[in-house]
PDB file of N, CA and C in Angstrom:
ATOM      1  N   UNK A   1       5.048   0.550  -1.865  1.00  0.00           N
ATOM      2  CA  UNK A   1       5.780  -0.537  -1.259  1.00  0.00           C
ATOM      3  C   UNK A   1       5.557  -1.797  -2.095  1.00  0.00           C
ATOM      4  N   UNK A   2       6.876  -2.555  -2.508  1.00  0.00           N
ATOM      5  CA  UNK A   2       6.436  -4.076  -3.294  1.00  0.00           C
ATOM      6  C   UNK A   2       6.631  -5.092  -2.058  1.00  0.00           C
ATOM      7  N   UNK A   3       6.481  -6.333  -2.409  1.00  0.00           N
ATOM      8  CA  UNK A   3       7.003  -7.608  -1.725  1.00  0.00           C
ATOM      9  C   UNK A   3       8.587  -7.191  -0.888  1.00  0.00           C
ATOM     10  N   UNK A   4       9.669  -6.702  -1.622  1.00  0.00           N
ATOM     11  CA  UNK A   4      10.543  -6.628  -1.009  1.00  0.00           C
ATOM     12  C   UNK A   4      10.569  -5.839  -0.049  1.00  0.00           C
ATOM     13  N   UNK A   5      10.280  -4.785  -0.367  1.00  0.00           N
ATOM     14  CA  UNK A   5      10.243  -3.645   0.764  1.00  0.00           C
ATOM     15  C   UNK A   5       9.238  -4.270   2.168  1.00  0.00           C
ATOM     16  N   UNK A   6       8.285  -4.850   1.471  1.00  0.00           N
ATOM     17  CA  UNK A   6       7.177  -5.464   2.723  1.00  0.00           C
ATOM     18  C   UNK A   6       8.030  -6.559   3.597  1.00  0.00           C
ATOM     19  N   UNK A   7       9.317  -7.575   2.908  1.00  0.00           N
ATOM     20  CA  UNK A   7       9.821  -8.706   3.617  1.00  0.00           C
ATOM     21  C   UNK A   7      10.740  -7.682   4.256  1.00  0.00           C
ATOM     22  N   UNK A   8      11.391  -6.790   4.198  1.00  0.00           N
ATOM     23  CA  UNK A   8      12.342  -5.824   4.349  1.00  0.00           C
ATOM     24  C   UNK A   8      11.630  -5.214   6.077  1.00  0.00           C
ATOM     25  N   UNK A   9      10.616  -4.714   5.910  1.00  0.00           N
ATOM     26  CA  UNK A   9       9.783  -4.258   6.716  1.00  0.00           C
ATOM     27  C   UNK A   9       9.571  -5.551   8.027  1.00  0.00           C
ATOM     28  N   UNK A  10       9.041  -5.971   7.448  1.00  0.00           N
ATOM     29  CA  UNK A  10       9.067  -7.139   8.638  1.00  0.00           C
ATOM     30  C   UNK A  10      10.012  -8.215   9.156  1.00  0.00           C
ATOM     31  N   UNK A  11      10.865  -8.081   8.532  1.00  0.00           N
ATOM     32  CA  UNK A  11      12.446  -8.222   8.872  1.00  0.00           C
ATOM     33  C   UNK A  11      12.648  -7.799   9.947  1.00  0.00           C
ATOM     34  N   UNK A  12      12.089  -5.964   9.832  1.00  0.00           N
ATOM     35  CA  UNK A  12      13.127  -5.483  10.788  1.00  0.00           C
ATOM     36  C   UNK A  12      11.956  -5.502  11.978  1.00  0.00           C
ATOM     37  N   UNK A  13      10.835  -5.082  11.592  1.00  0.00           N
ATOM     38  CA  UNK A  13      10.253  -5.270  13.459  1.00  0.00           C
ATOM     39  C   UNK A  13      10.127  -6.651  14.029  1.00  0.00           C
ATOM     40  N   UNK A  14      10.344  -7.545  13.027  1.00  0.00           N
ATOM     41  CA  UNK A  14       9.892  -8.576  14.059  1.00  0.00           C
ATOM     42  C   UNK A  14      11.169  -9.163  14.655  1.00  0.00           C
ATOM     43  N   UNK A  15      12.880  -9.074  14.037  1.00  0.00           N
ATOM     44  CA  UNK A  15      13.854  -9.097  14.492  1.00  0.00           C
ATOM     45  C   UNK A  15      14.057 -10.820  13.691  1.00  0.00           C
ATOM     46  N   UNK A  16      13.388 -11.244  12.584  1.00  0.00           N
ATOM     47  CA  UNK A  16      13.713 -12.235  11.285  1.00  0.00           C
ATOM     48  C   UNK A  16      14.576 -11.971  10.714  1.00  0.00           C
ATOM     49  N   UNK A  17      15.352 -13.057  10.477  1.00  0.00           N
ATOM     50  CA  UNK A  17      16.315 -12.594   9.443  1.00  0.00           C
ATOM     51  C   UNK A  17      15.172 -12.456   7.924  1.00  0.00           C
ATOM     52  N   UNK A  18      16.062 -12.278   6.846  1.00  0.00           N
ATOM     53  CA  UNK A  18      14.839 -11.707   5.362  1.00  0.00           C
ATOM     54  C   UNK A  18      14.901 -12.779   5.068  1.00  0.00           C
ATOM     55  N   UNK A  19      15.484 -14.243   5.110  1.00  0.00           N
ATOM     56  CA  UNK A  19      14.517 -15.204   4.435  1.00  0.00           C
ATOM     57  C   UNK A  19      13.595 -15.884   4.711  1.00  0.00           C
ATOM     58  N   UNK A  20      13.630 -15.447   6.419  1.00  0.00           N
ATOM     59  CA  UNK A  20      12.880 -16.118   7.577  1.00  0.00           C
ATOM     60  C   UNK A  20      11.493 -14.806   6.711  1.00  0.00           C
ATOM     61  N   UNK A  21      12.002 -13.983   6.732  1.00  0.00           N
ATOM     62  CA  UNK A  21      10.763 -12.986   6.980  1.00  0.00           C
ATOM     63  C   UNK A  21      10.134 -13.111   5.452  1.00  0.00           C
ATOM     64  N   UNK A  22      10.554 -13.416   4.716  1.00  0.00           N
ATOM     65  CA  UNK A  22      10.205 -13.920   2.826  1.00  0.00           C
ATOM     66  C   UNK A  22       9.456 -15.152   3.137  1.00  0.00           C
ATOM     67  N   UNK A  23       9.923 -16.083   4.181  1.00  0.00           N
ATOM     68  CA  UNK A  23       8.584 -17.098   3.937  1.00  0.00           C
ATOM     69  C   UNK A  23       7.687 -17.108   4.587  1.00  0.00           C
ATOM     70  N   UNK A  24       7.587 -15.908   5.620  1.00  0.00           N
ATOM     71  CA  UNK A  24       6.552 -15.543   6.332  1.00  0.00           C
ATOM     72  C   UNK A  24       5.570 -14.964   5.203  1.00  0.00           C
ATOM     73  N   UNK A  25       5.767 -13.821   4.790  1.00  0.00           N
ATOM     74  CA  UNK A  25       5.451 -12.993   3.784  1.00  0.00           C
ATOM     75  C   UNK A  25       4.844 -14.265   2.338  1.00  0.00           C
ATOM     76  N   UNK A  26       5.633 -15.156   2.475  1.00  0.00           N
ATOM     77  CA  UNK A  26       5.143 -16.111   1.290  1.00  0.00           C
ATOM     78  C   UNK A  26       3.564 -16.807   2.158  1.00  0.00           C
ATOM     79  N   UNK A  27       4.082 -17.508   2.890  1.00  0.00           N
ATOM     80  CA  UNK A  27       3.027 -18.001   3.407  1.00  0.00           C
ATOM     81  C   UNK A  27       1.717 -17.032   3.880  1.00  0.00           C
ATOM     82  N   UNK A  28       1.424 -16.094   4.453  1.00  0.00           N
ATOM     83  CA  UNK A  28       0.618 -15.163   4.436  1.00  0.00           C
ATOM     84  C   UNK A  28      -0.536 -14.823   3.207  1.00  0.00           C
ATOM     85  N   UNK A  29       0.540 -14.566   2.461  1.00  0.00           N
ATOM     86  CA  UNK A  29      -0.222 -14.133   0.982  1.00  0.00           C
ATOM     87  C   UNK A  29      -0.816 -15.645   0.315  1.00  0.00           C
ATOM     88  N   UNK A  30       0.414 -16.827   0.602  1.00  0.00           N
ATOM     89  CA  UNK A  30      -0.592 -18.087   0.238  1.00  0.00           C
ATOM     90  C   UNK A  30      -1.520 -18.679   0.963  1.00  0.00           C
ATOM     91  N   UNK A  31      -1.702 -18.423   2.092  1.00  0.00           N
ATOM     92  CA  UNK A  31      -2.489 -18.202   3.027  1.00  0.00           C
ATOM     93  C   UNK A  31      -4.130 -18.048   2.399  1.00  0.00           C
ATOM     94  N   UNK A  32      -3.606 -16.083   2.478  1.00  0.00           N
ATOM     95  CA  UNK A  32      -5.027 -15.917   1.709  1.00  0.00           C
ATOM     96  C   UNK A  32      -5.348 -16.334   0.604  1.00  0.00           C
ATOM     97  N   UNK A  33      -4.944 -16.381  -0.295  1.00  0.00           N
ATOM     98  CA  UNK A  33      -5.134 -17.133  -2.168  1.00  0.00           C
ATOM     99  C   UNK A  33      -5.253 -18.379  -1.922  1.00  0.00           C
ATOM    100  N   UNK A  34      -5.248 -19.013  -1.243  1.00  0.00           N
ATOM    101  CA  UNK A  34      -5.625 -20.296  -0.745  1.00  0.00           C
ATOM    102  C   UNK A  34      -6.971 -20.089  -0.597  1.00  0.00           C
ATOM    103  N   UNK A  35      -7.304 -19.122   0.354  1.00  0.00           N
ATOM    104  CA  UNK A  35      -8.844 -19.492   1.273  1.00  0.00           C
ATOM    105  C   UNK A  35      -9.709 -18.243  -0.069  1.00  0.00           C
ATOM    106  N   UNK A  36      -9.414 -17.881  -0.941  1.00  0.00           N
ATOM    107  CA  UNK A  36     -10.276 -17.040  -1.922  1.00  0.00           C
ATOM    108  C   UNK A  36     -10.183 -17.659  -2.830  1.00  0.00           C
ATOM    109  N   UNK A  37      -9.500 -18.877  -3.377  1.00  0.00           N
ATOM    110  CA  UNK A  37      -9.682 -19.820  -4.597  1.00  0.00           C
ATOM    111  C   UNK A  37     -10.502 -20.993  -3.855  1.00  0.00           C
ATOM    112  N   UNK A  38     -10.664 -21.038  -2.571  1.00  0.00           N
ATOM    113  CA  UNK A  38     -11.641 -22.008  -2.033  1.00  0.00           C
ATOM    114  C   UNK A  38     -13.034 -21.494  -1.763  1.00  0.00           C
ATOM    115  N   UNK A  39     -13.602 -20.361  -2.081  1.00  0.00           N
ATOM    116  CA  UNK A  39     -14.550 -19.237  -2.291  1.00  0.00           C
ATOM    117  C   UNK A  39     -15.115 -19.108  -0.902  1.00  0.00           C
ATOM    118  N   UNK A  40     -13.677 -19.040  -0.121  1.00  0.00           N
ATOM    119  CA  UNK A  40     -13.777 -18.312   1.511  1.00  0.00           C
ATOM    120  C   UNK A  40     -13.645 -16.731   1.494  1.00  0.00           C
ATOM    121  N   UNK A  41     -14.023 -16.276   2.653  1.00  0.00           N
ATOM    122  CA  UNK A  41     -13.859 -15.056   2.633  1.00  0.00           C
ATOM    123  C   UNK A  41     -12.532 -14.851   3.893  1.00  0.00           C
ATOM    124  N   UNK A  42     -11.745 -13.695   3.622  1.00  0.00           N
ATOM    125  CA  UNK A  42     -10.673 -13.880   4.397  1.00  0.00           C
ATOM    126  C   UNK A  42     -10.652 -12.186   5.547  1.00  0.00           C
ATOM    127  N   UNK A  43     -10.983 -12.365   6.779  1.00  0.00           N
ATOM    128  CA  UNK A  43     -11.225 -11.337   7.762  1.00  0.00           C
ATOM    129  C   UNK A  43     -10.080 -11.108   8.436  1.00  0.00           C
ATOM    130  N   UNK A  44      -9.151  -9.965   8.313  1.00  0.00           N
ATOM    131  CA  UNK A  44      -8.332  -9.651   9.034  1.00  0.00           C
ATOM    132  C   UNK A  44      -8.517  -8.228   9.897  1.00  0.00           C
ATOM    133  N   UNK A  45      -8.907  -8.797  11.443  1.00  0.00           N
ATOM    134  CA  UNK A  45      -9.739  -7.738  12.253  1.00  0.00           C
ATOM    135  C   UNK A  45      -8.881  -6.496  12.232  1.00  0.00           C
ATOM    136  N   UNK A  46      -9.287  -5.241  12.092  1.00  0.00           N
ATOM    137  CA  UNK A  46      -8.366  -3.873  11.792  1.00  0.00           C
ATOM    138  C   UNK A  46      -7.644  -3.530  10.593  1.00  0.00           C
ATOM    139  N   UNK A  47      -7.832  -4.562   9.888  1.00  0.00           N
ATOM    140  CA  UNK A  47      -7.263  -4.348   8.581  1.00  0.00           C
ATOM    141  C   UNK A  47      -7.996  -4.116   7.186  1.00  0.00           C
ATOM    142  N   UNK A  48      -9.036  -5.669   6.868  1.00  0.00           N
ATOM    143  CA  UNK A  48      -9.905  -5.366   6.138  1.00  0.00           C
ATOM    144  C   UNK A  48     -10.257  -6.881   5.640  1.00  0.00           C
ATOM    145  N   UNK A  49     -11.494  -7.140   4.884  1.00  0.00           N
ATOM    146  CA  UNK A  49     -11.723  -7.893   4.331  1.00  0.00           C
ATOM    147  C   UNK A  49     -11.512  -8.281   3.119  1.00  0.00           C
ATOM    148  N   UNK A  50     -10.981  -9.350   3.079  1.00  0.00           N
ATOM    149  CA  UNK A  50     -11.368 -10.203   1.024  1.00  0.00           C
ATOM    150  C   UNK A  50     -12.410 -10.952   1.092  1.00  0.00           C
ATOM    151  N   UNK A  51     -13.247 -10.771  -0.309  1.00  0.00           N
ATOM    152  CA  UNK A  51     -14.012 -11.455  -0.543  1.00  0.00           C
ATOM    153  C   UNK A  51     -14.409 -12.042  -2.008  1.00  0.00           C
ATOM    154  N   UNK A  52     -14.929 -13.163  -2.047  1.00  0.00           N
ATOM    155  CA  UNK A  52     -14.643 -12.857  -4.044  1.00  0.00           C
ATOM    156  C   UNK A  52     -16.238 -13.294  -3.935  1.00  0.00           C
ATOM    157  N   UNK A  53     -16.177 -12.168  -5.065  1.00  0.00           N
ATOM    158  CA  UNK A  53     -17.387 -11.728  -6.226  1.00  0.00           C
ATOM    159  C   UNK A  53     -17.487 -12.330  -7.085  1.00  0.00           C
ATOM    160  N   UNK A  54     -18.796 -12.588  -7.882  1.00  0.00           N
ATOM    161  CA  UNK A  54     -19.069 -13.057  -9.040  1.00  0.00           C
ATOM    162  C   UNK A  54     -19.756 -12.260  -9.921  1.00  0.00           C
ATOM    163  N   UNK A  55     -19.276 -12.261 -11.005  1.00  0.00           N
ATOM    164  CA  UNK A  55     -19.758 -11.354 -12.293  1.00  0.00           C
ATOM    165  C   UNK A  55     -20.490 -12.058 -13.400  1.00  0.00           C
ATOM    166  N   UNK A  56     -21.336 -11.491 -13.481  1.00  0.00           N
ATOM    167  CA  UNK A  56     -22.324 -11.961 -14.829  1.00  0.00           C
ATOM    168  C   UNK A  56     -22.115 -12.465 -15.820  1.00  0.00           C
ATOM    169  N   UNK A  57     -22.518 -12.609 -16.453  1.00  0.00           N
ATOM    170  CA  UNK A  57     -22.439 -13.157 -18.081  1.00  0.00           C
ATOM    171  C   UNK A  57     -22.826 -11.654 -18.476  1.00  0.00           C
ATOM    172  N   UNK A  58     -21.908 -10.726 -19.705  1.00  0.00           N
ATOM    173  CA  UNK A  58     -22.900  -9.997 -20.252  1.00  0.00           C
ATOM    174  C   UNK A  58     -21.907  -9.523 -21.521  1.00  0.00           C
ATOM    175  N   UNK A  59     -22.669  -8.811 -22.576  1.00  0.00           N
ATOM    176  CA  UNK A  59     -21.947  -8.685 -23.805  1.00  0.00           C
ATOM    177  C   UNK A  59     -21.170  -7.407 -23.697  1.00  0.00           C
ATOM    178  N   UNK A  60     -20.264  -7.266 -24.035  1.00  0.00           N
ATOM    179  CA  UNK A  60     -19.464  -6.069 -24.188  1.00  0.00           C
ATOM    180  C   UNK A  60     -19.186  -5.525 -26.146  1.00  0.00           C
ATOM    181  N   UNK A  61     -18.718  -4.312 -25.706  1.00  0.00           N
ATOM    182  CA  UNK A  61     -18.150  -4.130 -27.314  1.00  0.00           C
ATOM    183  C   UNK A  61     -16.988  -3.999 -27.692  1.00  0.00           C
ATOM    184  N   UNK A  62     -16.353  -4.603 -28.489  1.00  0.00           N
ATOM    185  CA  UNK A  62     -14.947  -4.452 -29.281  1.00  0.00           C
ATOM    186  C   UNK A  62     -14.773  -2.737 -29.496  1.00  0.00           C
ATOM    187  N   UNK A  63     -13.876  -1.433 -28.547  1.00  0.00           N
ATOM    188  CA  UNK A  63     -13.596  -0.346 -29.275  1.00  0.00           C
ATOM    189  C   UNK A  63     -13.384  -0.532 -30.372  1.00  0.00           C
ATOM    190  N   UNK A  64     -12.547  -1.369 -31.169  1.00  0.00           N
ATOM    191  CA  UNK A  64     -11.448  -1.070 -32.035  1.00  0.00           C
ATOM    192  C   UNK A  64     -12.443  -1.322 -33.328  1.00  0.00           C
ATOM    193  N   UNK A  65     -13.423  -2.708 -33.349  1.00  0.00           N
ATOM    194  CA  UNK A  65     -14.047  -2.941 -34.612  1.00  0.00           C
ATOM    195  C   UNK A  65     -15.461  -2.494 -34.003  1.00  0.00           C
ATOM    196  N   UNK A  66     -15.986  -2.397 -32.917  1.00  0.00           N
ATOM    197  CA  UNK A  66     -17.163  -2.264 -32.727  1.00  0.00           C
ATOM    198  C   UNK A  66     -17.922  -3.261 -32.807  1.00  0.00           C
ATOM    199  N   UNK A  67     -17.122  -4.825 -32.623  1.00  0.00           N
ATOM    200  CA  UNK A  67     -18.330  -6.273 -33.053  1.00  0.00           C
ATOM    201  C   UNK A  67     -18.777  -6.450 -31.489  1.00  0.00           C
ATOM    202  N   UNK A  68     -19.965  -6.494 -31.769  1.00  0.00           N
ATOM    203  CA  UNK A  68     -20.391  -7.224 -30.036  1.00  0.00           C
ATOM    204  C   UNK A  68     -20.372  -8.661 -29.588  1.00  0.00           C
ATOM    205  N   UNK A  69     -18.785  -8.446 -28.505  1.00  0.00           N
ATOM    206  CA  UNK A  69     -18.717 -10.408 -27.844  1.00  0.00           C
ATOM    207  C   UNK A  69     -19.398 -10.351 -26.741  1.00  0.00           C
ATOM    208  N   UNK A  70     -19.457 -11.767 -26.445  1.00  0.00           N
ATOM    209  CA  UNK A  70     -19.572 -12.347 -25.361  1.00  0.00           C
ATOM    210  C   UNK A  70     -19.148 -12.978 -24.185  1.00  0.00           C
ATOM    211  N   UNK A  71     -18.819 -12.009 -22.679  1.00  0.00           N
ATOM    212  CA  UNK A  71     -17.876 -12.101 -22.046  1.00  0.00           C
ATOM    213  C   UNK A  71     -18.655 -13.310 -21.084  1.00  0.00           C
ATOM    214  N   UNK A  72     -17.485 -14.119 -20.706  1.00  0.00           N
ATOM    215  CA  UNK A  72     -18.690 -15.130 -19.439  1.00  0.00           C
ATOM    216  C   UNK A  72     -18.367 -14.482 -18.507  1.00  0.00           C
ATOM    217  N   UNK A  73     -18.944 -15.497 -17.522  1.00  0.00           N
ATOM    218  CA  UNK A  73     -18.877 -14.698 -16.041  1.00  0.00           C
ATOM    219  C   UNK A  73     -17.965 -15.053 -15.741  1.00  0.00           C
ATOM    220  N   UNK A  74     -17.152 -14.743 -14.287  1.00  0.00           N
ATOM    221  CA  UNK A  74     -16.106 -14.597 -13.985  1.00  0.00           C
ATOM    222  C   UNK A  74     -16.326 -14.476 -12.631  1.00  0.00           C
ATOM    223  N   UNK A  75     -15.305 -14.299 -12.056  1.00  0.00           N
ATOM    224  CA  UNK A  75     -14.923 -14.294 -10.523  1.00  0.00           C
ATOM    225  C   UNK A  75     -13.726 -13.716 -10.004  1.00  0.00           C
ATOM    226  N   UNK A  76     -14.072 -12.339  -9.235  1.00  0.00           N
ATOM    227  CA  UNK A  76     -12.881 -11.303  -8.745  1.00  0.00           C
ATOM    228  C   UNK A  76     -12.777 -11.343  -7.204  1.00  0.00           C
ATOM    229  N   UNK A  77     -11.826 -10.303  -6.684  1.00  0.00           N
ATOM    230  CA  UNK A  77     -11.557 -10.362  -5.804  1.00  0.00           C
ATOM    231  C   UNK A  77     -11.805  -8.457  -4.949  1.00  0.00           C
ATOM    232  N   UNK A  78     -12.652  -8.904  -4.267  1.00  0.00           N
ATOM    233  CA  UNK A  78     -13.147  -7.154  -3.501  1.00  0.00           C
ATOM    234  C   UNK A  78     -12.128  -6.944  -2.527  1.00  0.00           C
ATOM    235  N   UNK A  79     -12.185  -5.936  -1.715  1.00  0.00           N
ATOM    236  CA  UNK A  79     -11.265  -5.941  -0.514  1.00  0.00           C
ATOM    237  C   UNK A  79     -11.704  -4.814   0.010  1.00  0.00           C
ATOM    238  N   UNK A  80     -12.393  -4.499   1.104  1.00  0.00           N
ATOM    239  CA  UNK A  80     -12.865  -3.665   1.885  1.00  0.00           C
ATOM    240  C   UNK A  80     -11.978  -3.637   3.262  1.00  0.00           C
ATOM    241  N   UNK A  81     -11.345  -2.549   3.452  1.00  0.00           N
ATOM    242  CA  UNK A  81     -10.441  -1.357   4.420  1.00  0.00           C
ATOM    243  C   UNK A  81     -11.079  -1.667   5.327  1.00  0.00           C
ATOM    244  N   UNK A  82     -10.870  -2.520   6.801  1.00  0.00           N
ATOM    245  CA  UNK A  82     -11.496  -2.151   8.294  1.00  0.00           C
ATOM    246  C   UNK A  82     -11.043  -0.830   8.948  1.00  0.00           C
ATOM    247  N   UNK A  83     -11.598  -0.599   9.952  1.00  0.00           N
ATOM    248  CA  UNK A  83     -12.400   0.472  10.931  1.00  0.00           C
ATOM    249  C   UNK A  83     -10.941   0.796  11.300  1.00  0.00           C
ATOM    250  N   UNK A  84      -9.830   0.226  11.669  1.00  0.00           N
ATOM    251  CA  UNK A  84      -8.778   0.794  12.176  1.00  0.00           C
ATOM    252  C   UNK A  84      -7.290   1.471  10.693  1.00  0.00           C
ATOM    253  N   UNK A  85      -7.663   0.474  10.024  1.00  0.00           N
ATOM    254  CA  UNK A  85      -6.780   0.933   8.745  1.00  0.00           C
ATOM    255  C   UNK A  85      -7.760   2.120   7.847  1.00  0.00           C
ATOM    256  N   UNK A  86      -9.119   2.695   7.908  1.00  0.00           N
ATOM    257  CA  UNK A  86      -9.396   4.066   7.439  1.00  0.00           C
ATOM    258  C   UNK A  86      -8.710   4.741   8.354  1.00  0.00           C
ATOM    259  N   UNK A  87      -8.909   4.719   9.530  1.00  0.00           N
ATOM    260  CA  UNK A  87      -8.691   5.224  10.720  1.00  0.00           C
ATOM    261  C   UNK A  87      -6.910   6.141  10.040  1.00  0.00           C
ATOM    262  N   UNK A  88      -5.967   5.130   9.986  1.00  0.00           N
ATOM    263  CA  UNK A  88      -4.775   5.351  10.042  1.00  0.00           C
ATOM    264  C   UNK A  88      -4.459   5.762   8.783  1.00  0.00           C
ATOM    265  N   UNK A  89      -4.954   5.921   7.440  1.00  0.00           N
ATOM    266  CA  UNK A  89      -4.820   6.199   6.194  1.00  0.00           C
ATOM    267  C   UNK A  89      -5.596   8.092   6.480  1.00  0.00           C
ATOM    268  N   UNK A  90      -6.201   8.260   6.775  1.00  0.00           N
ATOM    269  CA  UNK A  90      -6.940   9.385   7.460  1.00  0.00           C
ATOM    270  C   UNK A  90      -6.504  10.046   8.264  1.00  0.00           C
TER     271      UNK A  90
END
């Protein structure tokens, strides 16, 4: 499923028209990327959690020449499945 199919989707159960339901769908997702670039964690009960991680400083190797750089640290994004969405994937 992409974005469209997802505004498409909630179009139809919630009885939105699709641009009504596109800025729902907009706002949602800016929603969360909002509260994970503010290094919140974002809990959606039955669904699952975001959370962002931080990664080390550590050296990696070039496959191609084999020179060893130096990657900095960084900052990702986890997402752990709640209790009702294993449930329903299962």
């Amino acid at each position: 499923m992409n974005k469209t199919d997802l505004v498409n989707t909630v179009a139809a159960e919630s009885g939105l028209s699709k641009s009504d339901a596109a800025k729902a769908v907009d706002a949602v997702i800016g929603g969360i990327s909002g509260a994970l670039a503010d290094g919140e964690s974002v809990s959606l009960v039955g669904f699952g959690s975001f959370v962002v991680s931080e990664r080390a400083a550590r050296t990696a190797r070039n496959p191609r020449t084999g020179e060893t750089i130096n990657v900095g640290p960084s900052k990702g994004v986890r997402f752990k499945a709640g209790k009702a969405l294993k449930a329903a994937v299962n």
